[in-house]
N, C-alpha and C. Protein backbone atom coordinates (compact mmCIF):
# COMPACT_ATOMS: atom_id res chain seq x y z
N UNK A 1 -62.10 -30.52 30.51
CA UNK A 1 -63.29 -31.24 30.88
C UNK A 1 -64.48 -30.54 30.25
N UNK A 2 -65.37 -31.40 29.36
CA UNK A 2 -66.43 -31.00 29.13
C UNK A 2 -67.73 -30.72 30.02
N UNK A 3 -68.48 -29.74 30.07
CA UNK A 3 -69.85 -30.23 30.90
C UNK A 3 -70.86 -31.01 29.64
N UNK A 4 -72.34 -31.03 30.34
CA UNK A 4 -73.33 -31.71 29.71
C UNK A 4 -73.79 -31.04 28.57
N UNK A 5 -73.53 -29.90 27.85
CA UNK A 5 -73.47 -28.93 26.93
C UNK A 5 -72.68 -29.12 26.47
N UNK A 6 -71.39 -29.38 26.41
CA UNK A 6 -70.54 -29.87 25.54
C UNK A 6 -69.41 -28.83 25.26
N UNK A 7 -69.42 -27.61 26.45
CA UNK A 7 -68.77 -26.42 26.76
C UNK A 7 -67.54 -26.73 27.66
N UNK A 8 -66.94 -25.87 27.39
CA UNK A 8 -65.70 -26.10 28.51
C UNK A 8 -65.73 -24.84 29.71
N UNK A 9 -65.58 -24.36 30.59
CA UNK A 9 -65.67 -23.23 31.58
C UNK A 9 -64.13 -23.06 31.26
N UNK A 10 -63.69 -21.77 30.89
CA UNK A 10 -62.31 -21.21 31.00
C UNK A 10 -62.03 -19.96 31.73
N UNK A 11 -61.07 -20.19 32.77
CA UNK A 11 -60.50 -19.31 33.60
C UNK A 11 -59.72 -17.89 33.07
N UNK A 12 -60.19 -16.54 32.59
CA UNK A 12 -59.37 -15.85 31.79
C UNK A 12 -58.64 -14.61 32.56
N UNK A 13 -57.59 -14.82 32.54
CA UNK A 13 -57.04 -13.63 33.63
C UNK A 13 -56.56 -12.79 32.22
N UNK A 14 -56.94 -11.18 33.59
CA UNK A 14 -57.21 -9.92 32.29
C UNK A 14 -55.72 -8.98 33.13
N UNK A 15 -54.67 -8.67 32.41
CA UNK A 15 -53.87 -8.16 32.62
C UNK A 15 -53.69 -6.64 32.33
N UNK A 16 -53.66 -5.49 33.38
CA UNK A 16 -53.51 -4.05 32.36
C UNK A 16 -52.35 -3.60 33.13
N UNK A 17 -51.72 -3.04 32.42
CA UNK A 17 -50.02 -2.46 32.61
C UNK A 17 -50.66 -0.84 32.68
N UNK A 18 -50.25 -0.25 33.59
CA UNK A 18 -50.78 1.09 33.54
C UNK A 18 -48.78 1.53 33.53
N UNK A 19 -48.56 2.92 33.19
CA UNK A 19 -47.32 3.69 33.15
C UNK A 19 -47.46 5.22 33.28
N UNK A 20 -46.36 5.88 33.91
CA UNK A 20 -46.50 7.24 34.41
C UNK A 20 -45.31 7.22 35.01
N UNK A 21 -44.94 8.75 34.04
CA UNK A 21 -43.38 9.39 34.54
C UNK A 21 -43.80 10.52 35.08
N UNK A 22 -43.27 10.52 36.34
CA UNK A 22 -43.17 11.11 37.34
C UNK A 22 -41.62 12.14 37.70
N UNK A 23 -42.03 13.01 38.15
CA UNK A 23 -40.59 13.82 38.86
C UNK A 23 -40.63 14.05 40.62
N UNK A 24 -39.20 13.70 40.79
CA UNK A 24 -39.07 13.49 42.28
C UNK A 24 -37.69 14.01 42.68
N UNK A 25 -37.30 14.79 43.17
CA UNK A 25 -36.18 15.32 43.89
C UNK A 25 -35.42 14.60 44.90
N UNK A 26 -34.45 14.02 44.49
CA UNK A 26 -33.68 13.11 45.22
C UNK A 26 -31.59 13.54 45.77
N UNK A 27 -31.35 12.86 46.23
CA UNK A 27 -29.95 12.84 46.19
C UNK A 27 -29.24 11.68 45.42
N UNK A 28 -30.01 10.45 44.96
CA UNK A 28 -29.69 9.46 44.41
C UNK A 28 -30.75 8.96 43.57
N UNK A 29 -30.47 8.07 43.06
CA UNK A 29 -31.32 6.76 42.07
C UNK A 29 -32.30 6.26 43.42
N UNK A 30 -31.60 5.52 44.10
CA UNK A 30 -32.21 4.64 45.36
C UNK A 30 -33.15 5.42 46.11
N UNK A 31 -32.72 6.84 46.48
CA UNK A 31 -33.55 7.54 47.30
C UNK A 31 -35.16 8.02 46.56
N UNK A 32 -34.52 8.30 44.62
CA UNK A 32 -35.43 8.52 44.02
C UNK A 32 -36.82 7.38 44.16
N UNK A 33 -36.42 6.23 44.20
CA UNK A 33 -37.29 5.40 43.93
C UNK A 33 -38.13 5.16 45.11
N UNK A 34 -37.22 5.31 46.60
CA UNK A 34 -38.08 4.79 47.70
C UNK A 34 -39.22 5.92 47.92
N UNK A 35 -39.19 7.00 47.19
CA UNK A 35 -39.81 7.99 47.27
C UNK A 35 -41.01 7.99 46.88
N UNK A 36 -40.38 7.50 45.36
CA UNK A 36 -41.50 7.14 44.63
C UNK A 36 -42.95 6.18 45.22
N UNK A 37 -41.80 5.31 45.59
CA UNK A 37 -42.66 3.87 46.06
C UNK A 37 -43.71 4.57 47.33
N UNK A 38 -42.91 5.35 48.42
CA UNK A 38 -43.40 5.68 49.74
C UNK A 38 -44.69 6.44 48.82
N UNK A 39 -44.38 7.48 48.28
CA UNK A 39 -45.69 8.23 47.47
C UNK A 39 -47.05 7.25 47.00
N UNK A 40 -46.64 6.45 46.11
CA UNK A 40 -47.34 5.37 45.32
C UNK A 40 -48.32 4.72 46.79
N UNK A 41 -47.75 4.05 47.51
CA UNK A 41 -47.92 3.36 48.87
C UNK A 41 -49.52 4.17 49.12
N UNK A 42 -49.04 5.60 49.77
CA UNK A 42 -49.76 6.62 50.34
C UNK A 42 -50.85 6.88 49.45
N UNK A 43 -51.06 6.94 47.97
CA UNK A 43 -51.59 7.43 47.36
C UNK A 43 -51.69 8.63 47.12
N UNK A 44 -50.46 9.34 47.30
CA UNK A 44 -50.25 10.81 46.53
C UNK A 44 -49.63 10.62 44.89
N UNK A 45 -49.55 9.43 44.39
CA UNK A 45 -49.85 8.83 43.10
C UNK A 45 -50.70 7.98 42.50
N UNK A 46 -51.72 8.55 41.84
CA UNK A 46 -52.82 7.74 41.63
C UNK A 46 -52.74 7.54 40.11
N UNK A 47 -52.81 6.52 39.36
CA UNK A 47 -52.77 5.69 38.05
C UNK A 47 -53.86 5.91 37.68
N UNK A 48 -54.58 6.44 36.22
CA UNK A 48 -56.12 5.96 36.33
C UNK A 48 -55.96 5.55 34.87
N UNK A 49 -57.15 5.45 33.69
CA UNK A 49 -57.05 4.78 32.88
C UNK A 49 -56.72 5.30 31.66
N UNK A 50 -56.23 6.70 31.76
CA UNK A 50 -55.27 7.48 30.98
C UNK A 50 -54.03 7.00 30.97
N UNK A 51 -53.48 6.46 31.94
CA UNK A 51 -52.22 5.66 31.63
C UNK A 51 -51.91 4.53 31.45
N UNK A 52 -53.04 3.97 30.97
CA UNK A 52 -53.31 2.09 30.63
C UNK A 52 -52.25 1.98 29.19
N UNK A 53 -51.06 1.33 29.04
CA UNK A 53 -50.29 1.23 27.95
C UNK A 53 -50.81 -0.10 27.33
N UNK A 54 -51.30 -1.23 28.15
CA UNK A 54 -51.60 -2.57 27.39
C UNK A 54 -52.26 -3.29 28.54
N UNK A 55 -52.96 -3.88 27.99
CA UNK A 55 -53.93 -5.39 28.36
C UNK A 55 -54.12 -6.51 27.90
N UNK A 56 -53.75 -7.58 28.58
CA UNK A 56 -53.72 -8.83 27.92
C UNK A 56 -54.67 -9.46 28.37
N UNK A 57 -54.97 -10.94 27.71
CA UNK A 57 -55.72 -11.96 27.94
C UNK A 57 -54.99 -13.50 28.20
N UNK A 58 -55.21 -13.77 29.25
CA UNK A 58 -54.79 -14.78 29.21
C UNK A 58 -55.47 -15.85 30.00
N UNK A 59 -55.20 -17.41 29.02
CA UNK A 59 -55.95 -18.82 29.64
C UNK A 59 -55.49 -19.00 30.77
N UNK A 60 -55.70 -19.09 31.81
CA UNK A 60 -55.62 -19.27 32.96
C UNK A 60 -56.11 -20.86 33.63
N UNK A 61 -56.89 -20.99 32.92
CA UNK A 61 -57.30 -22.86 33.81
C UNK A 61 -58.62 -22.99 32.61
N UNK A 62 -58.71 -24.14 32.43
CA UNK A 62 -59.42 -24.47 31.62
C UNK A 62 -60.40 -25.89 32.25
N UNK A 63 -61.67 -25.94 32.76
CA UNK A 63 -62.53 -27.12 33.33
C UNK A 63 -63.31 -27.85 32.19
C-alpha cells in the first residue's frame, strides 16, 4: 500500500545471533546444558556485543 507520498512504510525486523563457549562441569551432556541454561536464566552469563557473530535484516510487513 502506498501513502499520499507515494512511499510505502516497511516493517524491518533486525536479527543478532550473539555466541559464547563456555565451560561447565557436569556428569553428562544433559546435565551440562541444564546448567548452562539455569546459569544463562540467572544471569551469571551475560552475552554482550563482543560476541555478536551476525545480524540480519529482514522485510517483515510491508503497508
Amino acid at each position: 500500500m502506498k501513502s499520499d507520498t507515494g512511499l510505502k512504510t516497511y516493517q524491518i525486523e533486525i536479527v543478532e545471533t550473539m555466541s559464547a563457549i563456555i565451560e561447565i562441569k557436569a556428569e553428562d551432556d544433559s546435565s551440562a546444558i541444564i546448567q548452562a541454561q539455569e546459569k544463562y536464566r540467572h544471569e551469571d552469563i551475560e552475552l554482550n556485543y563482543d560476541d555478536l557473530v551476525d545480524t540480519k535484516f529482514n522485510i517483515f510487513d510491508v503497508k
